[in-house]
N, C-alpha and C. Protein backbone atom coordinates (compact mmCIF):
# COMPACT_ATOMS: atom_id res chain seq x y z
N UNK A 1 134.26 238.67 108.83
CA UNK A 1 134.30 237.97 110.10
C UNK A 1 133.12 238.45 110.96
N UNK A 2 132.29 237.62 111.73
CA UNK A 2 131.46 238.04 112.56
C UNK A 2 131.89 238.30 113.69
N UNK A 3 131.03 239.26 114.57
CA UNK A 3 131.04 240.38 115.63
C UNK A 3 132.23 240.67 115.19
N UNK A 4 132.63 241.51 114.36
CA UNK A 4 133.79 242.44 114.08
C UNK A 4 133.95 243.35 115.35
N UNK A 5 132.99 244.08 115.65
CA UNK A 5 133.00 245.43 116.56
C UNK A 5 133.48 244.93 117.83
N UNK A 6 133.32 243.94 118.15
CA UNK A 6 133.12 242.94 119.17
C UNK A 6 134.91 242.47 119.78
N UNK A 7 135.32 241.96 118.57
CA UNK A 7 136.77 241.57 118.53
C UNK A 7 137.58 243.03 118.73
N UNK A 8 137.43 243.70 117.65
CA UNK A 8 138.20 244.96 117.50
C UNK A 8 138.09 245.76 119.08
N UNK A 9 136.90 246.13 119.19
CA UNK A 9 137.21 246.71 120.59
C UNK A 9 137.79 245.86 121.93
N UNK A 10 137.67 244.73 122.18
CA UNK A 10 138.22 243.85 123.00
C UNK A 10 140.07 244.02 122.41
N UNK A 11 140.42 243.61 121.61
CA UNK A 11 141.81 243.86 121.12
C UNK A 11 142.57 245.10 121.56
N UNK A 12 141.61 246.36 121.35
CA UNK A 12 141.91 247.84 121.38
C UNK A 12 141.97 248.32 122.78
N UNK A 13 140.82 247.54 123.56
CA UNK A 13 141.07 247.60 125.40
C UNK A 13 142.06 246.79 125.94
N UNK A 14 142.82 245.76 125.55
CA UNK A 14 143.55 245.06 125.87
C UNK A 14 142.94 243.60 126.49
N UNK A 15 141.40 243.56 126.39
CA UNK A 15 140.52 242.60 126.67
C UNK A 15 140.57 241.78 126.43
N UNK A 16 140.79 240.31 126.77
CA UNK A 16 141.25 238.97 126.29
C UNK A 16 139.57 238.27 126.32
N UNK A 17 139.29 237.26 125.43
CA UNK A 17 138.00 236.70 125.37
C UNK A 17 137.60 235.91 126.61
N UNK A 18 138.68 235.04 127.18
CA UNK A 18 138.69 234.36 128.12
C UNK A 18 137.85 235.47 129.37
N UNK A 19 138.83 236.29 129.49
CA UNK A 19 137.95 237.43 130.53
C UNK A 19 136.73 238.08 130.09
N UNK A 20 136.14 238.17 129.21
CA UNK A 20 135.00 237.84 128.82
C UNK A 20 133.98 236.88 128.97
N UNK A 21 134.44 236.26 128.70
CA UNK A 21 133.66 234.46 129.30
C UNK A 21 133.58 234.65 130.89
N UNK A 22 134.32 234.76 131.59
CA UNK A 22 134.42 234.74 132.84
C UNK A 22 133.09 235.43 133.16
N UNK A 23 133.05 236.61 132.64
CA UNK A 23 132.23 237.47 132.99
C UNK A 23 130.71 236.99 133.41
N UNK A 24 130.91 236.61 131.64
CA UNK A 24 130.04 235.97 131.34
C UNK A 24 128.75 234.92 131.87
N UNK A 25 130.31 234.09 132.66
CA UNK A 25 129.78 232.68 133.17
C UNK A 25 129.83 231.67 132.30
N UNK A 26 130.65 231.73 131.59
CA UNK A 26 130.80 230.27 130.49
C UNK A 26 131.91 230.39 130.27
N UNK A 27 132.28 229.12 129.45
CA UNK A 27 133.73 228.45 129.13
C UNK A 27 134.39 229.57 127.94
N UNK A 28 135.41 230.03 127.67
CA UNK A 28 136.12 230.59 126.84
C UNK A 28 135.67 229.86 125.76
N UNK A 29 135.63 228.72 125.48
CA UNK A 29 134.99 227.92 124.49
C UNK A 29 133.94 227.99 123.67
N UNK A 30 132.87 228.09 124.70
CA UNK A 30 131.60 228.66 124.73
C UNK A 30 131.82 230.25 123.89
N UNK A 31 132.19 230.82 124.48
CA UNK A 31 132.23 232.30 123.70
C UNK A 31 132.76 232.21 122.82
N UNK A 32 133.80 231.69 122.79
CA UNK A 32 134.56 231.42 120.94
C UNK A 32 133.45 230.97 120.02
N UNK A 33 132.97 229.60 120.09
CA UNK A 33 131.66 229.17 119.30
C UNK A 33 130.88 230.31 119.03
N UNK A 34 130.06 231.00 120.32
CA UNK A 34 129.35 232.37 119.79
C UNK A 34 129.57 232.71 118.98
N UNK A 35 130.57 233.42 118.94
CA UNK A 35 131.09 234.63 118.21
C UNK A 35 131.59 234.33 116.57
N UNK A 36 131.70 232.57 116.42
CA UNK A 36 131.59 232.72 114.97
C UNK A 36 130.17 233.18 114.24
N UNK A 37 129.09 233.38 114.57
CA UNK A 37 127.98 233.37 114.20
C UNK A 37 127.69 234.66 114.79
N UNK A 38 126.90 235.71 114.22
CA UNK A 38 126.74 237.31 114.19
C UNK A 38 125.58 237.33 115.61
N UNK A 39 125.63 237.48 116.63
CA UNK A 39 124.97 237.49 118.16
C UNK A 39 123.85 238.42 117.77
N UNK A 40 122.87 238.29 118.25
CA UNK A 40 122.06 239.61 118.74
C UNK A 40 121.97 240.76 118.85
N UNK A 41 121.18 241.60 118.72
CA UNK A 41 122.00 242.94 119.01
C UNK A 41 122.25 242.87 120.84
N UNK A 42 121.12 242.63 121.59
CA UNK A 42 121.16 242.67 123.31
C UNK A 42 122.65 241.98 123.65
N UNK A 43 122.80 240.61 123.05
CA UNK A 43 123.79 240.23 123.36
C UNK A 43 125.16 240.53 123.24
N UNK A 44 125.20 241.45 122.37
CA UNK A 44 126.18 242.59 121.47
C UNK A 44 126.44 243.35 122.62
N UNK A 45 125.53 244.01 122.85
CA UNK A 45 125.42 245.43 123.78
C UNK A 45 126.33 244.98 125.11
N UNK A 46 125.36 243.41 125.49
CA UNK A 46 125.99 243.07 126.83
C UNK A 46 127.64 242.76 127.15
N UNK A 47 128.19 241.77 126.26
CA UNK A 47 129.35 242.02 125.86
C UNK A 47 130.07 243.30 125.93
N UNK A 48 129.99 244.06 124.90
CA UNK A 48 130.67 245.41 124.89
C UNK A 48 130.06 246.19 126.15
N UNK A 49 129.78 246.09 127.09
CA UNK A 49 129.89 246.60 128.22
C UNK A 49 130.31 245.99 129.38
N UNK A 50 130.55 244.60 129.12
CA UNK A 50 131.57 243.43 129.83
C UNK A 50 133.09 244.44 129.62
N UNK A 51 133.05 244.33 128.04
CA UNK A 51 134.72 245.37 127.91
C UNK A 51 134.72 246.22 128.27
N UNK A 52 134.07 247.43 128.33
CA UNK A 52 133.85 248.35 128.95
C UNK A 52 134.51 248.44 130.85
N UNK A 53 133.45 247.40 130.88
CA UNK A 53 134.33 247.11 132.71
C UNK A 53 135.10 247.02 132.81
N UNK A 54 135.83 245.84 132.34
CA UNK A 54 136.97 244.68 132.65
C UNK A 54 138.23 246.11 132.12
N UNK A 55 137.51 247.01 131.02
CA UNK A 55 138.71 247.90 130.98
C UNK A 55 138.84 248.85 131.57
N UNK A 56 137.92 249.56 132.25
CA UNK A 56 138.14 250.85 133.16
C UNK A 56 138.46 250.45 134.67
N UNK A 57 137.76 248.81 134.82
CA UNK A 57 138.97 248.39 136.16
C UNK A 57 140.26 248.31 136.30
N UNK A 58 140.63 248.03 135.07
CA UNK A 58 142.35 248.03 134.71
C UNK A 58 142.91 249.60 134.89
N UNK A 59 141.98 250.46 134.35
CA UNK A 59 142.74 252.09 134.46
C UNK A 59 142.92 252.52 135.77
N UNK A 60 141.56 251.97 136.82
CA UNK A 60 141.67 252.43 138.09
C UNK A 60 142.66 251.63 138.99
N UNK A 61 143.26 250.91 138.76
CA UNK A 61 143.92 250.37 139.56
C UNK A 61 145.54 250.62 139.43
């Protein structure tokens, strides 16, 4: 499956894709399509530090 690392850590933060997209600025849709196809590395990075946020806002609150 492509972006493995991608899914797995979003799953493991409790990160839903949709809130990803948001982030993002595009449709949940939009990111689904992405992500069948192996992204970039930049675009990789950017993502997994989307989760990164979206999950340490959840701890602080």
């Amino acid at each position: 499956m492509n972006n493995q690392e991608i899914r797995i850590k979003a799953k493991e933060n409790g990160v839903r894709l949709w809130q990803i997209a948001e982030k993002l600025g595009v449709c949940d849709m939009t990111l689904t399509r992405k992500l069948r196809h192996e992204l970039p590395e930049d675009e990789k990075i950017k993502i997994l530090a989307i989760i990164d946020s979206i999950s340490a806002s959840r701890k602080a609150v």
